[in-house]
Protein backbone atom coordinates (compact mmCIF):
# COMPACT_ATOMS: atom_id res chain seq x y z
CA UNK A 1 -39.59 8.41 -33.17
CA UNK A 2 -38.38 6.61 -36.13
CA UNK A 3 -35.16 4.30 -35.70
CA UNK A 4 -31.44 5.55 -36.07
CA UNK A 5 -30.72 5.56 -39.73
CA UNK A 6 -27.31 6.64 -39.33
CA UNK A 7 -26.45 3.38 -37.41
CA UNK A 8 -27.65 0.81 -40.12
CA UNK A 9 -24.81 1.64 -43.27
CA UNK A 10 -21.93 1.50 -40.96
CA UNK A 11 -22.34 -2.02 -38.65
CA UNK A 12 -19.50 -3.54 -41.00
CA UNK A 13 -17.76 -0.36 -39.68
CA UNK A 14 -18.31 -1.26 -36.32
CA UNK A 15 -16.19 -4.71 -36.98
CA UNK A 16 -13.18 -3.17 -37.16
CA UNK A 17 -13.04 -2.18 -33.38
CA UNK A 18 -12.63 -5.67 -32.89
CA UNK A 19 -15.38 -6.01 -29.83
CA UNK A 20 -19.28 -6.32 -29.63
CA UNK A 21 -20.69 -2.75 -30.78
CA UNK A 22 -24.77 -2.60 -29.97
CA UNK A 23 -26.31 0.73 -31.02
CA UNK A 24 -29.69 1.37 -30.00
CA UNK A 25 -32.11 4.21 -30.53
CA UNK A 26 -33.58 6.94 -27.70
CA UNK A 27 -36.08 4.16 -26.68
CA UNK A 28 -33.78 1.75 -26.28
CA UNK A 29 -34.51 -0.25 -29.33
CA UNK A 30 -31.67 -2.22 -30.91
CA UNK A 31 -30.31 -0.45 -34.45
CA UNK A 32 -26.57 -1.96 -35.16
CA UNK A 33 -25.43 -5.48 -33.79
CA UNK A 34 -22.08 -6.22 -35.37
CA UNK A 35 -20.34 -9.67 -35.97
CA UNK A 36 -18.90 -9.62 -32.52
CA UNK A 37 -21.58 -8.98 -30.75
CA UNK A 38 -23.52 -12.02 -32.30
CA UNK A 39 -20.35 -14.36 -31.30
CA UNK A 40 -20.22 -13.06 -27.46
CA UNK A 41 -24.13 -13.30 -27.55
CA UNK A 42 -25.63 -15.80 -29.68
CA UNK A 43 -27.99 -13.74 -31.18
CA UNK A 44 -28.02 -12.82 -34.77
CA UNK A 45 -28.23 -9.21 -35.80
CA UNK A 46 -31.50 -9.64 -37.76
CA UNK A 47 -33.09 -11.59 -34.57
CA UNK A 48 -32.51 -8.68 -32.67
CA UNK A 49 -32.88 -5.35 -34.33
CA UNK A 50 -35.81 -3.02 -33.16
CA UNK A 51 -35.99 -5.27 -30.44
CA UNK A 52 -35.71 -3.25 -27.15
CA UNK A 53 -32.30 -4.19 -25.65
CA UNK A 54 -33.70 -4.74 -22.52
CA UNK A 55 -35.42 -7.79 -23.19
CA UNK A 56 -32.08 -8.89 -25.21
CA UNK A 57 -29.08 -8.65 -23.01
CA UNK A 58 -29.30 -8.20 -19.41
CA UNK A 59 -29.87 -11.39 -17.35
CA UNK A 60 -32.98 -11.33 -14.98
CA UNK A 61 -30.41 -11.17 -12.09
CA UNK A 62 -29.44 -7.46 -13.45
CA UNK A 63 -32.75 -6.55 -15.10
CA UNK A 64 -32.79 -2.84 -13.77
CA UNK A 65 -29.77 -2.24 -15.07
CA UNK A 66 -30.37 -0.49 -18.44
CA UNK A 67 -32.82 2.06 -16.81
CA UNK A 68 -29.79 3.17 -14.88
CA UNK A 69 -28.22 3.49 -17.93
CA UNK A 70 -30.60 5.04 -19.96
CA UNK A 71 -30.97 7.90 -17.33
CA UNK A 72 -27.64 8.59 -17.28
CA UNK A 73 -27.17 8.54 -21.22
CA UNK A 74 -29.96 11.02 -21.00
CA UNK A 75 -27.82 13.39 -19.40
CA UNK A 76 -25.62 13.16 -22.08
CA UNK A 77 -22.62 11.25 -19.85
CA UNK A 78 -20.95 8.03 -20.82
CA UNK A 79 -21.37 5.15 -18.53
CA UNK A 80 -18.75 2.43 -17.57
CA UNK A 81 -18.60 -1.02 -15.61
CA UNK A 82 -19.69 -4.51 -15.28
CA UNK A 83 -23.13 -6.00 -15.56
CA UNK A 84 -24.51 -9.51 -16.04
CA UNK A 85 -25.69 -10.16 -19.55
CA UNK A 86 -27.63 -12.71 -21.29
CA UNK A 87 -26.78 -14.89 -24.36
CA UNK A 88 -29.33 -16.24 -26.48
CA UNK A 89 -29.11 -19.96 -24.91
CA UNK A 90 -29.74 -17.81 -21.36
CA UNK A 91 -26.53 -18.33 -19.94
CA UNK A 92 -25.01 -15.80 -17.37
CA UNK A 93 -22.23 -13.42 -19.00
CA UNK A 94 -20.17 -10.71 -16.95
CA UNK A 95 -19.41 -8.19 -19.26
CA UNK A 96 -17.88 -4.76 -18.36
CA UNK A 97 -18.97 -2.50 -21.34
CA UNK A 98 -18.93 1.28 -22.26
CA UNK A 99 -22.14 2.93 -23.45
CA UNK A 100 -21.96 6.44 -24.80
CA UNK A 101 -24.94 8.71 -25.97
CA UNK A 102 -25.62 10.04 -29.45
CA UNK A 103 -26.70 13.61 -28.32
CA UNK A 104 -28.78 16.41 -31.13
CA UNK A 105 -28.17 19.68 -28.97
CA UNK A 106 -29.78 18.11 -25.36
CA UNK A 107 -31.17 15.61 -26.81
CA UNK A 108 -30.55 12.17 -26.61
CA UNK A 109 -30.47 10.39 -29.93
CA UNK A 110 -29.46 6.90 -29.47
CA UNK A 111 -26.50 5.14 -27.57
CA UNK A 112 -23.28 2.98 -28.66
CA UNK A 113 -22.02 0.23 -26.25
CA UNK A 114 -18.75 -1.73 -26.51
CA UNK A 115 -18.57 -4.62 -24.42
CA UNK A 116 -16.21 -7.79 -23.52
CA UNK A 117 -16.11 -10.40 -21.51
CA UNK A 118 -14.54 -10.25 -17.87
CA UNK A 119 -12.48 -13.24 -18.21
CA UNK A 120 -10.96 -11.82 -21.75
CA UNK A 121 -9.51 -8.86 -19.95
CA UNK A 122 -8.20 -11.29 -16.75
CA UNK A 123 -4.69 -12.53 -18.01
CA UNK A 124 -2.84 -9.68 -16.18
CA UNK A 125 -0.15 -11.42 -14.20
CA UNK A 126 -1.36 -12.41 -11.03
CA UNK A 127 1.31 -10.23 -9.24
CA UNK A 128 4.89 -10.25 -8.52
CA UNK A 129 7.32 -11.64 -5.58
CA UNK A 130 4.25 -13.47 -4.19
CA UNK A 131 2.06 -10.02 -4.02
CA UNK A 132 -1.36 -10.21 -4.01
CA UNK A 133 -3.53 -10.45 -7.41
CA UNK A 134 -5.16 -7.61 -8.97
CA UNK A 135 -8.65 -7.04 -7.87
CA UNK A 136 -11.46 -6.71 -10.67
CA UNK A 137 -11.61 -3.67 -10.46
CA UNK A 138 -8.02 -3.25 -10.57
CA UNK A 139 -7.97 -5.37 -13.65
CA UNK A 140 -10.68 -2.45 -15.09
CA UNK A 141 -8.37 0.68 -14.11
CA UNK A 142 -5.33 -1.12 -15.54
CA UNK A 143 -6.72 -2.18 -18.90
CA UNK A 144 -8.12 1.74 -19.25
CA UNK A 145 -4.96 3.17 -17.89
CA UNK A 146 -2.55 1.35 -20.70
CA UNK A 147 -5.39 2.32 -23.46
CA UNK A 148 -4.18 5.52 -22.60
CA UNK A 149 -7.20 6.84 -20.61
CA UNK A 150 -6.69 9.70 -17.67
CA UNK A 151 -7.41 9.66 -14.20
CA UNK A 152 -10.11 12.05 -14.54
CA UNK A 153 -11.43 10.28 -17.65
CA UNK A 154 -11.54 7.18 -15.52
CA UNK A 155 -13.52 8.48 -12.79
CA UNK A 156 -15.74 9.62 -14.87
CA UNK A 157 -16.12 6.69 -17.12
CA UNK A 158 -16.02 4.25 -13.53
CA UNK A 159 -18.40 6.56 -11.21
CA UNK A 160 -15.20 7.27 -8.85
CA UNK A 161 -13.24 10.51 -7.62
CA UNK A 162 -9.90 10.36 -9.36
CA UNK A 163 -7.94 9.89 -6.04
CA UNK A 164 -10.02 6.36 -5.40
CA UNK A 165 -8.27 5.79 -9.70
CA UNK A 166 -5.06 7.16 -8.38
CA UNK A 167 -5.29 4.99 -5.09
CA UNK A 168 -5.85 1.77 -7.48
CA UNK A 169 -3.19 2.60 -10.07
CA UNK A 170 -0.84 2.65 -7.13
CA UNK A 171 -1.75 -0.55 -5.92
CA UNK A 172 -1.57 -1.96 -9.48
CA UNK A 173 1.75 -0.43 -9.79
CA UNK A 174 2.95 -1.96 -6.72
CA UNK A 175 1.46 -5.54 -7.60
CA UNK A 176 3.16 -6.25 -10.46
CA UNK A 177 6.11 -4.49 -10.11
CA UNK A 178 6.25 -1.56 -12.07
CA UNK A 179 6.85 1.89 -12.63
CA UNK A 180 4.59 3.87 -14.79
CA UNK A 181 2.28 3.63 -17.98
CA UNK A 182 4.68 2.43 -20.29
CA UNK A 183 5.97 -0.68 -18.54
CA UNK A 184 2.26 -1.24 -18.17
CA UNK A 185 1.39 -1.62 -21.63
CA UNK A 186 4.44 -3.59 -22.35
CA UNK A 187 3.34 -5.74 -19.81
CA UNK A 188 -0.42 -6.26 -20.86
CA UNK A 189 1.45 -7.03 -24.32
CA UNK A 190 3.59 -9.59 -22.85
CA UNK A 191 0.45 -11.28 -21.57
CA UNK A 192 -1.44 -10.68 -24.37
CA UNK A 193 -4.38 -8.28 -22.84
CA UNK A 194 -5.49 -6.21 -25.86
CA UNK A 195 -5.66 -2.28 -24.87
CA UNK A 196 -6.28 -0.53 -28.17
CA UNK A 197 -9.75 0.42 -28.25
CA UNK A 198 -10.88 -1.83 -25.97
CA UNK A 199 -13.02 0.38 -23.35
CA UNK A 200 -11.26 3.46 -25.18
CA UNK A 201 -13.94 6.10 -24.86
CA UNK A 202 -12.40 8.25 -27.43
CA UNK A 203 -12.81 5.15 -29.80
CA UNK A 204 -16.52 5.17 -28.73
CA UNK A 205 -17.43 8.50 -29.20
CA UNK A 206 -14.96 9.37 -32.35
CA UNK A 207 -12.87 12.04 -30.79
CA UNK A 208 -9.49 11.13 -31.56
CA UNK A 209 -6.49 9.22 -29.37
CA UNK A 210 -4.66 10.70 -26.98
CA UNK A 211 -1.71 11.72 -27.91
C-alpha cells in the first residue's frame, strides 16, 4: 500500500487550524506532521514521516492505545478522548485528540488527528458562588458544546449515550452559573479557552459548521 499522497501538498494547510494535525496512512504510518504538532511534540516532521505512529506518540504507559483506535477508524467512526502521549525528550503528555478516518467506499484510507494539550483547554473558571470545579471530563463536554457540537455528536465523538452529555452539560451549567450555549462561549472567551475548531469534528472531516 503506497503512502497517502493526498496528505503531503496540504501540511501548510493543516497550520491554519491552529492545533497539532498528524495524518497517517491505513497502516498507521505517519504522512502529514504540521508545525504544531512538532512544537507540542518535539519531533520534526521529516524525523517522523513513514514512521508508524505508534512507536512516535503514545507513551509506554498507553501503548495499546492506537490499536483501539485503529479498529475503530476501520469502521469508518471518529474517535474522541484523552490519552498519554510521548514527546521526543520522552516526557509524559495528556492530550485529548480527535482522530477521524479517510474512508474509499468501506475502506479505510488513512486517518487525521487533532490534538491539544489538557492543561490548554483547563482555564474554565473553576466555578461560581463556591461550587465545585468542573471535572475533566466536564472541561471536554464544555469546550465541544461552545464549538458548537450536539449532544448526539458528542456521544458519539466521547463513547457516551447523549443523556450521560446532557447529564454533564447540566452540571456545567449549574457550576458556573449559566444558562445556555451562548453565555458559554462568552464565557470560555472571557477566559480565553479557544473553541473554534478546536475538537470541531466538522473541522476534521471538512463538512461544514454548524449553523
Amino acid at each position: 500500500m503506497p503512502v497517502l499522497d493526498f496528505a503531503l501538498p496540504v501540511t501548510p494547510l493543516l497550520d491554519l487550524m491552529k492545533q497539532a494535525v498528524i495524518v497517517t496512512d491505513a497502516r498507521g504510518l505517519i504522512v502529514s506532521w504540521n508545525s504544531f504538532a512538532e512544537d507540542l511534540y518535539g519531533w520534526r516532521a521529516d524525523e517522523v514521516i513513514r514512521r508508524p505512529i505508534a512507536s512516535v506518540l503514545p507513551a509506554p504507559s498507553d501503548a495499546s492505545r492506537t490499536e483501539i483506535i485503529f479498529s475503530i477508524l476501520r469502521r469508518g467512526e471518529s474517535w474522541g478522548g484523552q490519552f498519554t502521549a510521548r514527546t521526543r525528550d520522552g516526557q509524559e503528555l495528556e492530550v485529548f485528540a480527535i482522530v477521524a478516518p479517510v474512508m474509499d467506499g468501506s475502506k479505510l484510507q488513512g486517518a487525521v488527528g487533532i490534538s491539544t494539550p489538557i492543561p490548554s483547554i483547563a482555564p474554565w473558571p473553576h466555578g461560581v458562588d463556591n461550587r465545585d470545579t468542573l471535572t475533566r471530563r466536564e472541561i471536554e463536554i464544555a469546550t465541544l458544546t461552545a464549538s458548537g457540537e450536539t449532544s448526539a455528536e458528542i456521544a458519539e465523538l466521547l463513547r457516551v449515550s447523549v443523556r450521560t452529555v446532557e447529564s454533564h452539560r447540566f452540571n456545567i451549567y449549574r457550576k458556573l452559573g449559566i444558562r445556555n450555549r451562548a453565555e458559554l462561549v462568552m464565557l470560555a472567551f472571557r477566559h480565553g479557552v479557544s473553541v473554534h475548531n478546536q475538537f470541531n469534528r466538522r473541522a476534521v472531516s471538512g463538512l461544514p459548521p454548524n449553523k
